[in-house]
N, C-alpha and C. Protein backbone atom coordinates (compact mmCIF):
# COMPACT_ATOMS: atom_id res chain seq x y z
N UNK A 1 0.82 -1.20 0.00
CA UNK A 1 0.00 0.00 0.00
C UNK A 1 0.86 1.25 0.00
N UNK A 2 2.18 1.21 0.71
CA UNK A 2 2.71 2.08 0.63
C UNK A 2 3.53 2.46 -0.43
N UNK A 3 3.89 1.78 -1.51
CA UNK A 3 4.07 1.93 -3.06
C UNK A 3 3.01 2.86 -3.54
N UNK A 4 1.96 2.36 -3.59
CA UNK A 4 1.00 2.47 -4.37
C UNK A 4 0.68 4.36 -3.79
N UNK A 5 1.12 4.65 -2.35
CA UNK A 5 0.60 6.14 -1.97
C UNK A 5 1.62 7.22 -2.73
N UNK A 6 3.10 6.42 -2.52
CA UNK A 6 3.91 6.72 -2.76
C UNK A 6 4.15 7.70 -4.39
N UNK A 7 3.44 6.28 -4.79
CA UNK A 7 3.86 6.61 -6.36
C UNK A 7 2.56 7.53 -6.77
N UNK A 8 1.53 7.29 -6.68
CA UNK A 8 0.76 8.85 -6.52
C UNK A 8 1.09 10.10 -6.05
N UNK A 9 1.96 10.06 -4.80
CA UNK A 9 2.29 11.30 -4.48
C UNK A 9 3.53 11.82 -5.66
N UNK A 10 4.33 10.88 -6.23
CA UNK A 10 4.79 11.35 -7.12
C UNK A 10 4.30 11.64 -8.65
N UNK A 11 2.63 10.87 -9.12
CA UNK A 11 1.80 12.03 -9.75
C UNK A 11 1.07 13.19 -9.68
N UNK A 12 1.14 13.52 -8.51
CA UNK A 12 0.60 14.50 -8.27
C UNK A 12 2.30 15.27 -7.99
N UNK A 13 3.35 15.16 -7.98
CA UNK A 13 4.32 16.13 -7.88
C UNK A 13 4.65 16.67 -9.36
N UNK A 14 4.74 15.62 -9.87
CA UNK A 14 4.72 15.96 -11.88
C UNK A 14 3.52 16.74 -12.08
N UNK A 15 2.43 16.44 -11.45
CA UNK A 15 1.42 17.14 -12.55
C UNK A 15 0.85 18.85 -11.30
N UNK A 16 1.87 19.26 -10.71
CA UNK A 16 2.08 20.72 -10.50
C UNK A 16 3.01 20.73 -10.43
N UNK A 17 4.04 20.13 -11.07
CA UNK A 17 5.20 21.20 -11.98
C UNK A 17 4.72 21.05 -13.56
N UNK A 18 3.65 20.31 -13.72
CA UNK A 18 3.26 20.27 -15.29
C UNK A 18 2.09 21.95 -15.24
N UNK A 19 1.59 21.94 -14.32
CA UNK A 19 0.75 23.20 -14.09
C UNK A 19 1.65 24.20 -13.53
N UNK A 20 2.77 24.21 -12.83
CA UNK A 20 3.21 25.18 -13.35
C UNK A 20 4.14 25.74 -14.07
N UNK A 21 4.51 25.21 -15.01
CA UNK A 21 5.49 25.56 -16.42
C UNK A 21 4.29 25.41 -17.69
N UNK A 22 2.95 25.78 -17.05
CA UNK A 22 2.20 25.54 -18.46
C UNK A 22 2.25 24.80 -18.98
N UNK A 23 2.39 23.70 -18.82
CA UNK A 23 2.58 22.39 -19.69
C UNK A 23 0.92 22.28 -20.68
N UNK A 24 1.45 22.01 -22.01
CA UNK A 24 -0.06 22.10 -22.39
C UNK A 24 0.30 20.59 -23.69
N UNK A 25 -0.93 19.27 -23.81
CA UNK A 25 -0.90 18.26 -24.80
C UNK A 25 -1.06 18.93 -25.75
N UNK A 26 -1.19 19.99 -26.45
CA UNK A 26 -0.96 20.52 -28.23
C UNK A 26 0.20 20.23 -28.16
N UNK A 27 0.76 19.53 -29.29
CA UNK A 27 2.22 19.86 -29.90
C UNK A 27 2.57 20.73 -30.33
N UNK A 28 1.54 21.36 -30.86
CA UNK A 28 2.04 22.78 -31.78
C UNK A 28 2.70 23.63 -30.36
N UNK A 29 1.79 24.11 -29.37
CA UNK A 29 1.81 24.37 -28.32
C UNK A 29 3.36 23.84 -27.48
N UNK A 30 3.37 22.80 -27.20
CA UNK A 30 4.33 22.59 -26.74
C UNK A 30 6.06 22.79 -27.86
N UNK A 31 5.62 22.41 -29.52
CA UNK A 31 6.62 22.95 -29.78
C UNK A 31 7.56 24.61 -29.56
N UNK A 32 6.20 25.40 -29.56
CA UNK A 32 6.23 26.96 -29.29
C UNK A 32 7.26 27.24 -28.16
N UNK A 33 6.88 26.73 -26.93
CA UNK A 33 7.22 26.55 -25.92
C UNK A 33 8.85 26.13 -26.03
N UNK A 34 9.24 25.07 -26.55
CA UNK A 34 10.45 24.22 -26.92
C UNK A 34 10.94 25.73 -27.49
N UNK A 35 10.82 26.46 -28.22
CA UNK A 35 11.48 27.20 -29.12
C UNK A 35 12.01 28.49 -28.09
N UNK A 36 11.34 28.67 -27.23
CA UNK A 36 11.45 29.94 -26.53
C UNK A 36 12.59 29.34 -25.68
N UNK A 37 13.35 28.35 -25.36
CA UNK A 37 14.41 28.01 -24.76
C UNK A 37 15.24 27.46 -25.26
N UNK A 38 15.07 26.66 -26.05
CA UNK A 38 16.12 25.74 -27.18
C UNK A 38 16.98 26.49 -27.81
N UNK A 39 18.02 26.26 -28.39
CA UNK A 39 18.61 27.00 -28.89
C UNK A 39 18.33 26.39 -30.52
N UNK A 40 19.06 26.70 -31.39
CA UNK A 40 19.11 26.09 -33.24
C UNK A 40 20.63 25.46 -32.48
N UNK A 41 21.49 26.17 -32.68
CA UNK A 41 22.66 25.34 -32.60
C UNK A 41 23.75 25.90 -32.01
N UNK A 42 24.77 25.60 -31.08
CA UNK A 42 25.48 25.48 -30.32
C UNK A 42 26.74 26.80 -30.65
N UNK A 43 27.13 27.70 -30.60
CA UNK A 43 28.09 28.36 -31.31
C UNK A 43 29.03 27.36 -31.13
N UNK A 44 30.10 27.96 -32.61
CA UNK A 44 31.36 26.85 -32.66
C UNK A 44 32.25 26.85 -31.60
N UNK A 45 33.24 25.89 -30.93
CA UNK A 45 33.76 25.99 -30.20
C UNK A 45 35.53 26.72 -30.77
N UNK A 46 36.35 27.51 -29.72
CA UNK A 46 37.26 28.41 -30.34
C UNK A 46 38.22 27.89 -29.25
N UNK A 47 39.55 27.65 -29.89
CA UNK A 47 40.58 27.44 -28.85
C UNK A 47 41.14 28.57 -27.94
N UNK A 48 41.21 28.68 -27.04
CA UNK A 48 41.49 29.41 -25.88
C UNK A 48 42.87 29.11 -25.68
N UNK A 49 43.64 29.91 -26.16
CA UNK A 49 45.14 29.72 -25.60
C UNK A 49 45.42 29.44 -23.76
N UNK A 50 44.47 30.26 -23.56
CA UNK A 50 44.80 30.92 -21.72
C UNK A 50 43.80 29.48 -21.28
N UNK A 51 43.39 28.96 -21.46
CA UNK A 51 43.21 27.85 -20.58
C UNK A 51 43.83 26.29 -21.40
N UNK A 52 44.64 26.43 -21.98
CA UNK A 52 45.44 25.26 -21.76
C UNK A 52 47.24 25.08 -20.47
């Protein structure tokens, strides 16, 4: 029984951090979301004399 409280209390911990980061099932929606933090791509990496 104590599994079973357990592991509910850990759906209900996901689903208010899913309420609060807005989590929303549209994909479109959630891609939007993805975009406002993601980056496209990584700048190139540049050798640094001073830290070798």
């Amino acid at each position: 029984m104590d599994d079973k409280k357990a592991e509910q209390r850990q759906v209900d911990k996901f689903k208010d951090l899913a309420r609060e980061l807005e989590a929303d099932e549209d994909e479109a929606a959630f891609e939007e979301q993805v975009k406002k933090v993601a980056k496209k791509e990584p700048p190139p990496k540049r050798d640094n004399p001073e830290s070798n």
